[in-house]
Protein backbone atom coordinates (compact mmCIF):
# COMPACT_ATOMS: atom_id res chain seq x y z
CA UNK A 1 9.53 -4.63 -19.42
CA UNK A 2 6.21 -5.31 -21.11
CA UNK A 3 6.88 -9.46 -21.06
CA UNK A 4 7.21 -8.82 -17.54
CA UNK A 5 3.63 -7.41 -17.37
CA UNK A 6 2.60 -10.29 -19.19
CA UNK A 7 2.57 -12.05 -16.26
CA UNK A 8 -0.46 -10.26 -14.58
CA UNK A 9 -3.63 -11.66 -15.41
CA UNK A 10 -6.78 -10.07 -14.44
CA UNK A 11 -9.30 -11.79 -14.36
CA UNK A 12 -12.68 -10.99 -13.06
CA UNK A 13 -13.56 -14.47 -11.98
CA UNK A 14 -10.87 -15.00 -9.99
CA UNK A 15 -9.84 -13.41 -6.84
CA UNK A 16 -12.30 -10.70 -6.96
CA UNK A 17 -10.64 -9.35 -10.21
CA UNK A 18 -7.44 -8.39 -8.51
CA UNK A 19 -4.29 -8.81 -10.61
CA UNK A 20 -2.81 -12.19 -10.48
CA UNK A 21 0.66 -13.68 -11.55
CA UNK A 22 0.01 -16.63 -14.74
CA UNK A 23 -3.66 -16.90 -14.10
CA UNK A 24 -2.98 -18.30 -10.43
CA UNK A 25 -4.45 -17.34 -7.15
CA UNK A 26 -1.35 -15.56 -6.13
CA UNK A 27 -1.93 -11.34 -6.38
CA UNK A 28 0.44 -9.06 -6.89
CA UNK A 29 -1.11 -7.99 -3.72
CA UNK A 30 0.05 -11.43 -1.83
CA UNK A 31 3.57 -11.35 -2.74
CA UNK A 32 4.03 -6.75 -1.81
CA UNK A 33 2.56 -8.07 1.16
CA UNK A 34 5.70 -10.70 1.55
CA UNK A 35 8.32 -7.91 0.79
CA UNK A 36 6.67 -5.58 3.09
CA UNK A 37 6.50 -8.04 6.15
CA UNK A 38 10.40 -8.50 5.39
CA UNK A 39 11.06 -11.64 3.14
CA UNK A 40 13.48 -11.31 0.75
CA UNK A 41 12.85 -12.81 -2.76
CA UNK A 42 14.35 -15.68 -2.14
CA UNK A 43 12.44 -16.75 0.87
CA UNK A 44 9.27 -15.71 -1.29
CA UNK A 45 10.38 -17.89 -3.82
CA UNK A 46 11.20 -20.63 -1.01
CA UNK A 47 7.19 -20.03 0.17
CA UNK A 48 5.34 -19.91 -2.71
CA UNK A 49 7.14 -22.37 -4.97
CA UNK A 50 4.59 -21.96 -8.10
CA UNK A 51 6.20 -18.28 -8.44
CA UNK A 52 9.78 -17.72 -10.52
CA UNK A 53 12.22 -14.67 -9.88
CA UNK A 54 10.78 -12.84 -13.10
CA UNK A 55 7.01 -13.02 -11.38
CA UNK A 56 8.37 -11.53 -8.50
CA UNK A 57 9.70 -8.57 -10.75
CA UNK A 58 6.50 -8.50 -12.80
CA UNK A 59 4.52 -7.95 -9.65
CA UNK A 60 6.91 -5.02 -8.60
CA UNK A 61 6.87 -3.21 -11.99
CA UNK A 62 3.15 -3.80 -11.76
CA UNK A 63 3.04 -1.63 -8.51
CA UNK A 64 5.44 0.91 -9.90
CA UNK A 65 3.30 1.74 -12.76
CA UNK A 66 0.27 2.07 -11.28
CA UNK A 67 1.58 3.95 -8.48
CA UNK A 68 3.44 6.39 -11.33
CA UNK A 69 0.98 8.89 -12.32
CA UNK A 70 0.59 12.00 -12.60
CA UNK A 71 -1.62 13.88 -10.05
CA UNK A 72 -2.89 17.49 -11.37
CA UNK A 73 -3.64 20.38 -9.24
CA UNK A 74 -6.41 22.34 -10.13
């Protein structure tokens, strides 16, 4: 899992500081947006032809583990 994550840069240069896959101009944000419009990873793949399969994953478990935390209630 954590090679995966290896793949996000951030980088506060470059696209505002939002995570990036490999240091390119493609966010994380870029290819959630892909999924959520409907493309499957293979069309993503097919559009953005920089990105490989295990990017695609790294920018999912990305989401998942910032999304996983706790909240507490005071």
């Amino acid at each position: 899992m954590s090679k995966l994550l290896e793949r996000i840069t951030v980088n506060p240069k470059q696209c505002g500081g939002r995570p990036c896959i490999r240091g390119m101009r493609i966010r994380v944000s870029d290819v959630l947006d892909l999924f959520a419009a409907g493309l499957s990873a293979d069309e993503i793949l097919e559009d953005l032809p920089d990105l490989e399969i295990d990017d695609i994953r790294a920018s999912l478990t990305y989401a998942a583990r910032k999304l996983n935390h706790p909240i507490l209630v005071a």
